[in-house]
N, C-alpha and C. Protein backbone atom coordinates (compact mmCIF):
# COMPACT_ATOMS: atom_id res chain seq x y z
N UNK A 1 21.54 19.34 19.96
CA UNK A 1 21.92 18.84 21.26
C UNK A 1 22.51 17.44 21.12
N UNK A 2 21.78 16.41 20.36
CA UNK A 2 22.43 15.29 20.38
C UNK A 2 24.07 15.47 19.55
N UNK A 3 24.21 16.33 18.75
CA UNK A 3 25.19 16.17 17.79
C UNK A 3 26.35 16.75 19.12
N UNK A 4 26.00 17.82 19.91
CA UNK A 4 26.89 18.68 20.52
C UNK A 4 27.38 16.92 21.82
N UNK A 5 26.25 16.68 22.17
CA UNK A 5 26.69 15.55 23.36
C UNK A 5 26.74 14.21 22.79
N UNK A 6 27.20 14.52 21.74
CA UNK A 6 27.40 12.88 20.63
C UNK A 6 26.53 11.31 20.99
N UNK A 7 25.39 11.84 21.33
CA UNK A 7 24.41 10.84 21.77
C UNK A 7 24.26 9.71 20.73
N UNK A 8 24.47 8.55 20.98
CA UNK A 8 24.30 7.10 20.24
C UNK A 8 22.63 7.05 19.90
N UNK A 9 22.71 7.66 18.99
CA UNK A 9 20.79 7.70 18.81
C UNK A 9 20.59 8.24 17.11
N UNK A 10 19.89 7.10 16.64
CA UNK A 10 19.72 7.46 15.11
C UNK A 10 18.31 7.98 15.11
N UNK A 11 18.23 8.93 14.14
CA UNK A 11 17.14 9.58 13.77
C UNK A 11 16.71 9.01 12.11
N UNK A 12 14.98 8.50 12.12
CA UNK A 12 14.64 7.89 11.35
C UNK A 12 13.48 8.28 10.97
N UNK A 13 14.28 9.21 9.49
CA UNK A 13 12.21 9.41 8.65
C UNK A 13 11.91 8.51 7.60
N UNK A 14 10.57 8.17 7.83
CA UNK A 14 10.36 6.87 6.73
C UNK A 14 9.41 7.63 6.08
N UNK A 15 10.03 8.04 4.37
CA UNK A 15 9.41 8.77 3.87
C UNK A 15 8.86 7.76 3.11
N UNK A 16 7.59 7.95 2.69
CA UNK A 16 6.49 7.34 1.41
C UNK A 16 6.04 7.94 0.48
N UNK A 17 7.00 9.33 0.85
CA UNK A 17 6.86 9.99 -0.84
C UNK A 17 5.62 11.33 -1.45
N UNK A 18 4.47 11.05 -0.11
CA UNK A 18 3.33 11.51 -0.30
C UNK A 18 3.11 12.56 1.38
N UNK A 19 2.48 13.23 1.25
CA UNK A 19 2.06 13.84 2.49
C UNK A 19 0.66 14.05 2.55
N UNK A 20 -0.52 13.89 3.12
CA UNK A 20 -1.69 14.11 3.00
C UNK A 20 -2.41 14.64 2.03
N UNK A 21 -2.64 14.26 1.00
CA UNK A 21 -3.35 14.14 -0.53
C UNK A 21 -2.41 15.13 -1.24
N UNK A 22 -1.13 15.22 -0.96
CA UNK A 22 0.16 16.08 -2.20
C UNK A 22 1.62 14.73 -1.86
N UNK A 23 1.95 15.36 -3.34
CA UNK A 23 3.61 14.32 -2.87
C UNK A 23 4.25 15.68 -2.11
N UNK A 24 5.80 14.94 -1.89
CA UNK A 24 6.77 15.49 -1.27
C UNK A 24 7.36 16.94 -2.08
N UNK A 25 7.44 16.95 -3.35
CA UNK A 25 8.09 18.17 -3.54
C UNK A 25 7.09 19.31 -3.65
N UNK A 26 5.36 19.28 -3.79
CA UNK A 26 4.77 20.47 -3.65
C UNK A 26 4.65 20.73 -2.09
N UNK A 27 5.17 20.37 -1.35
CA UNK A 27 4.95 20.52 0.54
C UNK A 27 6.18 20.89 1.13
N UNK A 28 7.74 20.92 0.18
CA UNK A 28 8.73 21.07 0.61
C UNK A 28 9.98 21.70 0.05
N UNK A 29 10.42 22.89 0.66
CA UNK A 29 11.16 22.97 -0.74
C UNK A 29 12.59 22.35 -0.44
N UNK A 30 12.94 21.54 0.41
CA UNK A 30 13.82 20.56 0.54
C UNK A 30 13.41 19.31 0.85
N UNK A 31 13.48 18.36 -0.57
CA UNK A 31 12.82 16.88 0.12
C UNK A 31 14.22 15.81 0.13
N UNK A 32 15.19 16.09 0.38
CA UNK A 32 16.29 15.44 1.30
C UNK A 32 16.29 15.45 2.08
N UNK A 33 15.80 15.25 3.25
CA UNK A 33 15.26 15.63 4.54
C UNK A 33 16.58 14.89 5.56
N UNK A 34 17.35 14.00 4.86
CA UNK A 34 18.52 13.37 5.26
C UNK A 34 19.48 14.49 5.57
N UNK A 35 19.64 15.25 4.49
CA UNK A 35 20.36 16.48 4.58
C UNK A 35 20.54 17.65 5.59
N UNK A 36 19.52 17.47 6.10
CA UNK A 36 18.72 18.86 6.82
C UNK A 36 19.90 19.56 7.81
N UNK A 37 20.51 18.11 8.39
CA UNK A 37 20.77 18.41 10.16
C UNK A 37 22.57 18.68 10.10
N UNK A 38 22.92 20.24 9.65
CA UNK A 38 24.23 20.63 9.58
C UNK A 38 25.49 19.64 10.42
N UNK A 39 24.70 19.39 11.87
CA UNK A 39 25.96 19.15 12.07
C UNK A 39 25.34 17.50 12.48
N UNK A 40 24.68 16.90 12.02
CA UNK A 40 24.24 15.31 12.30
C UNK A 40 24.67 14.99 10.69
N UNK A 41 25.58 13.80 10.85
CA UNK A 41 25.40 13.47 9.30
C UNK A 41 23.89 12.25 9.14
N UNK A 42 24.11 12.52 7.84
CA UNK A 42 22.71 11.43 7.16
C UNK A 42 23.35 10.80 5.72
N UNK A 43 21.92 10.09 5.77
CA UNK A 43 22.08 9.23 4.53
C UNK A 43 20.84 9.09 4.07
N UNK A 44 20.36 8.49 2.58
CA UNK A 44 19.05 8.14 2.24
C UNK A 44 19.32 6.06 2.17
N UNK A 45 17.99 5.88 2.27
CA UNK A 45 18.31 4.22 1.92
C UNK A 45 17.18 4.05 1.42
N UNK A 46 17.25 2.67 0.55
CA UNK A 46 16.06 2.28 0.18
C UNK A 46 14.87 1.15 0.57
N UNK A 47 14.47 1.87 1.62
CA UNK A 47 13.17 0.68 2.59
C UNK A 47 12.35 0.05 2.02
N UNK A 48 12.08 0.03 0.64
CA UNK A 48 11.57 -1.12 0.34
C UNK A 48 12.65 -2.63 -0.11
N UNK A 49 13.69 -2.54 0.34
CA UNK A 49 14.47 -3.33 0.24
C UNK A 49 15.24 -4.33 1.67
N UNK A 50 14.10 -5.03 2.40
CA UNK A 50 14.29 -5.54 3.54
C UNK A 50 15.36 -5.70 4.11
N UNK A 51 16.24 -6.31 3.16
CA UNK A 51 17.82 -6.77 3.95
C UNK A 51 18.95 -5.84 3.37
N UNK A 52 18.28 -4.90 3.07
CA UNK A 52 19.35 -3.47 3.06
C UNK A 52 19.21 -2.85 4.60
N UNK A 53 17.97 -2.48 4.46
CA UNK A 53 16.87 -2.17 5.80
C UNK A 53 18.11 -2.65 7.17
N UNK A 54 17.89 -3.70 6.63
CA UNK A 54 18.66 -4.88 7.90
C UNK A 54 19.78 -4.62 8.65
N UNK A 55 20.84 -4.45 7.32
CA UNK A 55 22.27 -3.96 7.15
C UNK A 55 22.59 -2.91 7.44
N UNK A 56 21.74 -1.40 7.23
CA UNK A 56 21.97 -0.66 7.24
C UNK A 56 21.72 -0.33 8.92
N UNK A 57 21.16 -0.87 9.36
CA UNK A 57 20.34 -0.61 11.05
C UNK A 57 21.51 -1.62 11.82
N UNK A 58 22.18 -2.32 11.33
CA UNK A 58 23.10 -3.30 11.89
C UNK A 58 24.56 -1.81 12.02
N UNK A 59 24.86 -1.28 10.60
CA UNK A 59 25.82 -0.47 10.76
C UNK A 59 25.45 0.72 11.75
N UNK A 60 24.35 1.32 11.68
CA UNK A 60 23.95 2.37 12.39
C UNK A 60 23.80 2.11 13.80
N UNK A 61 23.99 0.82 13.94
CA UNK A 61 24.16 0.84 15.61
C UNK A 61 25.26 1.25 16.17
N UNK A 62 26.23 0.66 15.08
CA UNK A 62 27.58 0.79 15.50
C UNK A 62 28.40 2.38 15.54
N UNK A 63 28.04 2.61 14.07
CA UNK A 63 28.46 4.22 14.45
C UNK A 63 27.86 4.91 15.43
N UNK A 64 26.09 5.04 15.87
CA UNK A 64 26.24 6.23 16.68
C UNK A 64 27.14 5.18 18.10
N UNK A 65 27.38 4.56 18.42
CA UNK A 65 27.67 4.04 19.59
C UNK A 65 29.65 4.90 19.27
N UNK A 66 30.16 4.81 18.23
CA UNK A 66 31.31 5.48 18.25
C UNK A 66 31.79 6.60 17.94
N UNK A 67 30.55 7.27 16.71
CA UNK A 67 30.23 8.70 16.59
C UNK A 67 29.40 9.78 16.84
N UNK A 68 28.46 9.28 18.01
CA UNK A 68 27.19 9.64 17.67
C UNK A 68 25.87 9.70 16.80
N UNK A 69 25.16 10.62 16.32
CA UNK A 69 23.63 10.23 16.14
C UNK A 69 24.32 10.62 14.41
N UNK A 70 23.05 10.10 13.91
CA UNK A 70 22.89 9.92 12.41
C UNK A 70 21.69 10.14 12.52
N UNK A 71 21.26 10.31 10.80
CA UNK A 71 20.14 10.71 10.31
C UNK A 71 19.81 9.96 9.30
N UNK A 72 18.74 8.64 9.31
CA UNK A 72 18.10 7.76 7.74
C UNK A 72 16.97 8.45 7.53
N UNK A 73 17.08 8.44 6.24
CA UNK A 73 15.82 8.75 5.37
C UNK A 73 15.69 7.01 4.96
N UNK A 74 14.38 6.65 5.07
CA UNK A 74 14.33 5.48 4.75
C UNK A 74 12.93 5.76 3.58
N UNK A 75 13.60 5.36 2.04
CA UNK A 75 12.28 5.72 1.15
C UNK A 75 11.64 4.25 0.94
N UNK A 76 10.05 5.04 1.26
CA UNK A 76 9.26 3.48 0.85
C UNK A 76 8.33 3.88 -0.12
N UNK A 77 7.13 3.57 -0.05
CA UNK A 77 6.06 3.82 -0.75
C UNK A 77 4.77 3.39 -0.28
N UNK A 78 4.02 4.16 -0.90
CA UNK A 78 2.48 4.69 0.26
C UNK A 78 1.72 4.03 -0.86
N UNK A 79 0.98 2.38 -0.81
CA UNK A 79 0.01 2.23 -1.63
C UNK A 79 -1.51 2.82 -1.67
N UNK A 80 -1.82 3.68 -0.48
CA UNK A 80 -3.25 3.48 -0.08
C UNK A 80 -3.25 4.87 0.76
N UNK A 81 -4.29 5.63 0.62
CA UNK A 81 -4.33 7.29 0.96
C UNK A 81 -4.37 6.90 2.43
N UNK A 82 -4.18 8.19 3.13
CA UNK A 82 -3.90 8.17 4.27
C UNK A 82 -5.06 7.65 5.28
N UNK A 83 -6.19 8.13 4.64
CA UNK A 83 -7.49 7.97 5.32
C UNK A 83 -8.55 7.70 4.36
N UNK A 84 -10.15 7.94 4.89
CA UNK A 84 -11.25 7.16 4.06
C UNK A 84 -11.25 8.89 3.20
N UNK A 85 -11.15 10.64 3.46
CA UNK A 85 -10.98 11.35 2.65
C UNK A 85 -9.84 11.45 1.78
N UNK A 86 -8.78 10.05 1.45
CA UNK A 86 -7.94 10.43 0.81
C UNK A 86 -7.34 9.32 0.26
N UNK A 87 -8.62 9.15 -0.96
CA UNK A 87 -8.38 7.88 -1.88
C UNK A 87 -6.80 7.41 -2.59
N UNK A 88 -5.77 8.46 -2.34
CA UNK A 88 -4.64 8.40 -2.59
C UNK A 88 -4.45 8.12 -3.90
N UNK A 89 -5.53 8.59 -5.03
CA UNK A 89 -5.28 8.39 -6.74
C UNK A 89 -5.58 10.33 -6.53
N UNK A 90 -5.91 10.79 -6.34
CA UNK A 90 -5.89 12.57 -7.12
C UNK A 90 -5.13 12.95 -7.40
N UNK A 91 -4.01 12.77 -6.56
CA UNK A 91 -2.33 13.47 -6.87
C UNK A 91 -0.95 12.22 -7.64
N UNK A 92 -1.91 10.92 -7.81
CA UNK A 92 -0.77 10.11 -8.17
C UNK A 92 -1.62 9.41 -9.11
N UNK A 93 -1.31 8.60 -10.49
CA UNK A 93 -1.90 7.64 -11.21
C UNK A 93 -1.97 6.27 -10.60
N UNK A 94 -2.51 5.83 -11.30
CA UNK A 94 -2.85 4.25 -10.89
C UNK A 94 -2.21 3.75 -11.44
N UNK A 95 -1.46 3.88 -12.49
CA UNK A 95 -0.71 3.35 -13.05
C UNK A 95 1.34 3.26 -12.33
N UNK A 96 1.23 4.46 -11.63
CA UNK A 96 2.14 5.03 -10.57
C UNK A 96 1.92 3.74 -9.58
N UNK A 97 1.25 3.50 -8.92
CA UNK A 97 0.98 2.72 -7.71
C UNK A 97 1.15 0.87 -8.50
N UNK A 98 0.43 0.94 -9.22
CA UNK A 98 0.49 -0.52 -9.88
C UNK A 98 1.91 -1.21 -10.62
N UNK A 99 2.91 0.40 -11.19
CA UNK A 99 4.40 -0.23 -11.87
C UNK A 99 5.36 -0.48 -9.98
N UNK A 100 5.02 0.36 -9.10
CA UNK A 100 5.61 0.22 -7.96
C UNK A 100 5.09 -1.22 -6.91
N UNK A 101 3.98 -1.74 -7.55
CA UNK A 101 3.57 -2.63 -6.56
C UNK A 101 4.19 -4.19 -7.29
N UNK A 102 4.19 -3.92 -8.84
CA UNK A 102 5.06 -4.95 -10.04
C UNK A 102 6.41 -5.11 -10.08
N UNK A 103 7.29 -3.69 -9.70
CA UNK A 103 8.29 -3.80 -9.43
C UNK A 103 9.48 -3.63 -8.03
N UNK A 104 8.40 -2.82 -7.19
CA UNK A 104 9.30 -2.73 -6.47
C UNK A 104 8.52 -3.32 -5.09
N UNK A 105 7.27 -3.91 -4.66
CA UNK A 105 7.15 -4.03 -4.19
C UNK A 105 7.76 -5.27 -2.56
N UNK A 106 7.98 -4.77 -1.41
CA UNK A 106 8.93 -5.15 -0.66
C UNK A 106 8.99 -6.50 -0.88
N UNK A 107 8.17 -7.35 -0.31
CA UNK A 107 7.95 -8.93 -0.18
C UNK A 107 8.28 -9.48 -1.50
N UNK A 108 7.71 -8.93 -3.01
CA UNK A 108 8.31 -9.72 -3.33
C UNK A 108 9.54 -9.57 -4.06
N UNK A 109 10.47 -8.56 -3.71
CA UNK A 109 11.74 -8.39 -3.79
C UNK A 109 12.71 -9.25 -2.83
N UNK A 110 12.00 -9.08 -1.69
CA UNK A 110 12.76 -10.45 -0.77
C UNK A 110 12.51 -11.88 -1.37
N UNK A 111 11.41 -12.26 -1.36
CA UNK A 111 11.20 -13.49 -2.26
C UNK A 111 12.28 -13.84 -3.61
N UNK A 112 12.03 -12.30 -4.61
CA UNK A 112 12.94 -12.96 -5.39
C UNK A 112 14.78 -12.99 -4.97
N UNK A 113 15.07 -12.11 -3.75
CA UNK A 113 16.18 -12.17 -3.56
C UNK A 113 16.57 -13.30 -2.85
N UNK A 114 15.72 -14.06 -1.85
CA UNK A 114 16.00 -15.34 -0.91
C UNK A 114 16.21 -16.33 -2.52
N UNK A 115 15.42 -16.65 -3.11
CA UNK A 115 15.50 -18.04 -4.38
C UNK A 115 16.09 -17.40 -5.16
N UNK A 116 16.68 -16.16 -5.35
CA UNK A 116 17.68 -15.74 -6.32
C UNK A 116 19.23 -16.56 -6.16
N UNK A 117 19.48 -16.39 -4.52
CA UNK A 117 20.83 -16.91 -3.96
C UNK A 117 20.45 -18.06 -3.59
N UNK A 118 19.52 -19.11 -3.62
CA UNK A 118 19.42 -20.45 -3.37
C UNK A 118 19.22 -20.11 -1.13
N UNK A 119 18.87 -19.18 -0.70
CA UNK A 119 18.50 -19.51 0.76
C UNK A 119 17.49 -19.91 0.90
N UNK A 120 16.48 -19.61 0.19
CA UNK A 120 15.53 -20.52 0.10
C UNK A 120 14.71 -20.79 -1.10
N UNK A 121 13.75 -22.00 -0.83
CA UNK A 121 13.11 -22.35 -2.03
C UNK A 121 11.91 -22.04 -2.26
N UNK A 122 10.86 -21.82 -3.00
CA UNK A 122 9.52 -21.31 -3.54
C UNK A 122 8.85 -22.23 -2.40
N UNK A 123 8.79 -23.66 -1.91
CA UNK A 123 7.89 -24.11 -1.64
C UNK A 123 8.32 -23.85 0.01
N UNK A 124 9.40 -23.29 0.29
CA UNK A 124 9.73 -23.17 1.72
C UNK A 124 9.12 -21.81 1.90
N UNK A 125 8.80 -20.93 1.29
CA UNK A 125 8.63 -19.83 1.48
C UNK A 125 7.10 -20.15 1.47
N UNK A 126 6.43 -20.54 0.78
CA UNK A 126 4.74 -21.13 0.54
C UNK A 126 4.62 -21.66 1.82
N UNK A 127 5.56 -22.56 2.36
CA UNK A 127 4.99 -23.43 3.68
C UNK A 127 4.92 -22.06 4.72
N UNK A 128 5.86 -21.31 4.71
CA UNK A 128 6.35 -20.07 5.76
C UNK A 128 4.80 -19.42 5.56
N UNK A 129 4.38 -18.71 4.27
CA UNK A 129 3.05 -18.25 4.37
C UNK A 129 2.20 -18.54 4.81
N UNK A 130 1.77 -20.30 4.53
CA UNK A 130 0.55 -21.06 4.67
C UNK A 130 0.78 -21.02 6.67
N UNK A 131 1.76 -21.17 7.26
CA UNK A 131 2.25 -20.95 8.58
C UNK A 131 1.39 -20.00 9.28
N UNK A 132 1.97 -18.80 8.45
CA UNK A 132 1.91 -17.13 9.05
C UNK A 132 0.27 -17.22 9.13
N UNK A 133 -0.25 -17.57 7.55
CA UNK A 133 -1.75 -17.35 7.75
C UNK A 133 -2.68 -18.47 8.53
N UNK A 134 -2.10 -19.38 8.85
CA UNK A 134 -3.03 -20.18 9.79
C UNK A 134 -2.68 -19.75 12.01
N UNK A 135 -1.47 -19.05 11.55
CA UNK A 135 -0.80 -18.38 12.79
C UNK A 135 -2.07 -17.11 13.16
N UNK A 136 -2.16 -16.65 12.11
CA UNK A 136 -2.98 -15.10 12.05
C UNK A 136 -4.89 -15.24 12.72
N UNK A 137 -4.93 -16.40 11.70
CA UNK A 137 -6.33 -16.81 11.68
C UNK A 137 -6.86 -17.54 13.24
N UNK A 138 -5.71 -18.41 13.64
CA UNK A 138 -5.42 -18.35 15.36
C UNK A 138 -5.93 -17.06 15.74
N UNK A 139 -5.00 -16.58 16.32
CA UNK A 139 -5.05 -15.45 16.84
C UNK A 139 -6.43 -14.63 16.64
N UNK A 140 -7.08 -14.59 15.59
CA UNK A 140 -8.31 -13.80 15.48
C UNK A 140 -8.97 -14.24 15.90
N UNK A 141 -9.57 -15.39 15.88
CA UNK A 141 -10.31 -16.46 16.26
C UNK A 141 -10.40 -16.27 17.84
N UNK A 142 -9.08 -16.28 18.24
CA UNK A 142 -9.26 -15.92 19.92
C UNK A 142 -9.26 -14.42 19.88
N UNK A 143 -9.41 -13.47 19.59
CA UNK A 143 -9.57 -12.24 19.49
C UNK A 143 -10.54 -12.37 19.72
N UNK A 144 -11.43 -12.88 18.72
CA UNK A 144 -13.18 -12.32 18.90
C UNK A 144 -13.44 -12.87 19.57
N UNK A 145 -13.18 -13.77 20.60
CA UNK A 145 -14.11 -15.14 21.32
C UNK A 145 -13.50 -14.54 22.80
N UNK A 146 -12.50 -13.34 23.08
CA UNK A 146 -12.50 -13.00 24.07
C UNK A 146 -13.45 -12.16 24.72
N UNK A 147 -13.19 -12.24 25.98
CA UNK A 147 -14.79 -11.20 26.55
C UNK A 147 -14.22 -9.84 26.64
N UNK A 148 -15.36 -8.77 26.92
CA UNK A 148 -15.08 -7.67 26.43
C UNK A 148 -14.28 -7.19 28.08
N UNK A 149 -13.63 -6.29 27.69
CA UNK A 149 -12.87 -5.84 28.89
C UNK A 149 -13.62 -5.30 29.92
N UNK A 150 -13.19 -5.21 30.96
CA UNK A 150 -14.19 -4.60 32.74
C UNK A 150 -13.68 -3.16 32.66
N UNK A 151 -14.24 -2.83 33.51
CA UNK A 151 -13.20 -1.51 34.57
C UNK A 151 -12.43 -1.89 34.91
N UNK A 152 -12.16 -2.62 35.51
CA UNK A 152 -11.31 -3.44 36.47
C UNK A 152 -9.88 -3.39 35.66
N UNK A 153 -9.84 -3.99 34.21
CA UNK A 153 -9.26 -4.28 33.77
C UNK A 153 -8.23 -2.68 33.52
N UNK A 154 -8.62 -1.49 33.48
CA UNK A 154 -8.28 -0.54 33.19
C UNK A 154 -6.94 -0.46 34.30
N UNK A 155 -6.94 -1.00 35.77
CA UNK A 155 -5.93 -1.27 36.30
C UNK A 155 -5.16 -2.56 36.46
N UNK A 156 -5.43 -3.15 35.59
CA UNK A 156 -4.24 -4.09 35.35
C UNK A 156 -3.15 -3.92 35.12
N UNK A 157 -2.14 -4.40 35.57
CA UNK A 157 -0.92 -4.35 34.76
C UNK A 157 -0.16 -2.93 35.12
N UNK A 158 -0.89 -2.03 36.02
CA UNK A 158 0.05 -0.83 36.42
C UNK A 158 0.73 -0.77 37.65
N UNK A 159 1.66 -0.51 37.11
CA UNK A 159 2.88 -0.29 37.80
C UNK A 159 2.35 1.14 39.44
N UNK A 160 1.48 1.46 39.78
CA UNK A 160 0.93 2.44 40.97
C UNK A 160 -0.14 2.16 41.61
N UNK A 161 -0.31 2.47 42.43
CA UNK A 161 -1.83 2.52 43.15
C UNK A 161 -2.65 4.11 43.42
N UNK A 162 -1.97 4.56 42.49
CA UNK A 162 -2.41 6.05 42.13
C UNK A 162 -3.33 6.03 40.71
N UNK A 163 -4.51 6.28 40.78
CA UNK A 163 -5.23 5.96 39.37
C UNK A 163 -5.64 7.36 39.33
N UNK A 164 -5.28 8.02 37.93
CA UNK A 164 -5.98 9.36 37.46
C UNK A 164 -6.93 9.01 36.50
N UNK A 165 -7.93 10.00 35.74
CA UNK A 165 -8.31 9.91 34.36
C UNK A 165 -8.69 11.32 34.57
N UNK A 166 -8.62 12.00 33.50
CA UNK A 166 -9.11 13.28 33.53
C UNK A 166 -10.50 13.36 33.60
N UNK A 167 -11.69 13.64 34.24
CA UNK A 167 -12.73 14.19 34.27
C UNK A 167 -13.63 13.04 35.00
N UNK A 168 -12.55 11.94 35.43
CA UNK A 168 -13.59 10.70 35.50
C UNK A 168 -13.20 10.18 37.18
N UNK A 169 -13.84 9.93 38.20
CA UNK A 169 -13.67 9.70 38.84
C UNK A 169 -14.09 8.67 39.51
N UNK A 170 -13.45 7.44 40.24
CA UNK A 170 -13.67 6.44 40.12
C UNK A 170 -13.46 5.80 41.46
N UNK A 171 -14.33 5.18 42.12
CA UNK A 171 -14.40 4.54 43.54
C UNK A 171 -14.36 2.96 43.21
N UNK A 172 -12.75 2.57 44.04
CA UNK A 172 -12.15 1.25 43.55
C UNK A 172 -13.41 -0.01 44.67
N UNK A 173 -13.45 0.52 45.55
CA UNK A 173 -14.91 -0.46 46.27
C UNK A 173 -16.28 -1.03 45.87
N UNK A 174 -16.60 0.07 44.74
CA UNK A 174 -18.17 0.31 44.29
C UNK A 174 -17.64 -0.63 42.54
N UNK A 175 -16.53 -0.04 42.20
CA UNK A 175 -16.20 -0.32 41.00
C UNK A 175 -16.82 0.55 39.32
N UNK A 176 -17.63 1.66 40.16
CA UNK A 176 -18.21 2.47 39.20
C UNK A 176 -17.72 3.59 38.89
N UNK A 177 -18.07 4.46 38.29
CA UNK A 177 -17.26 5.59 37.54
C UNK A 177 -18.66 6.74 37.42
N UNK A 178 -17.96 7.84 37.90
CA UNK A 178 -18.68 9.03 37.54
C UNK A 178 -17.76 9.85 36.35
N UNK A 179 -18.85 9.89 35.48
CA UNK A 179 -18.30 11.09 34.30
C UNK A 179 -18.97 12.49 34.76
């Protein structure tokens, strides 16, 4: 449908290579998944590479806006199983995860690409961190020190004066709730 009504809309799978405790080629017997869509064209890119990432989402605005929709495969990589049953070493080595976190890992491929071209310097990028993590540590800090949410609060911020919940019914006067 989008291809037939040339809709300005990119389609984006961010593959990591793995699918719930198997990789990609025992789960698929096509893992170009870029490929798939006969009449959408695609492409693959490589998402662990930030300011490709960048570039490539800069061009893809532009085509579907003059050709319609496209298709990225954006490949990254999955350090850590999906969940607490899926230590994410059975189907991959550790040694797999550790040459990908040495070499290709995102951040510090940007790092070495910003002080590769002189945009920035080691200690500008250190101040930027030391920033982010005293930014972060903010923020938590007032996280936990906030009070815990009301009922009340459940209608904040909506846009109706129509309140549903499935099974729960709720008298806005009393402020209580029957389950």
């Amino acid at each position: 449908m989008a291809a037939l009504w040339k809709l300005p809309i990119a389609f984006v799978c961010e593959n990591n290579l793995y699918g719930m405790g198997t990789s990609n080629a025992r789960a698929s017997s096509n893992t170009n998944y870029f490929a798939r869509g006969d009449a959408v064209p695609g492409f693959k890119c490589d998402a662990q590479n930030v300011l490709m990432v960048r570039e490539t989402m800069k061009w893809t605005k532009q085509f579907c806006l003059d050709n319609g929709p496209i298709f990225i495969e954006y490949m990254t990589y999955r350090y850590h199983g999906h969940s607490m049953s899926d230590p994410g070493v059975t189907y991959r080595t550790r040694e797999e995860i550790k040459h990908v976190r040495d070499y290709r890992d995102p951040i510090m491929l940007v790092e070495h690409m910003l002080m590769e071209n002189n945009w920035a310097t080691e200690k500008e990028l250190k101040d930027i961190q030391k920033e982010i993590r005293a930014s972060i540590e903010k923020d938590v800090e007032t996280l936990l020190n906030d009070p815990e949410p009301t009922a009340e609060d459940l209608y904040a911020h909506v846009a109706t004066t129509k309140h549903y919940i499935r099974g729960v019914t709720h008298d806005k006067t009393s402020h209580s709730y029957d389950f």
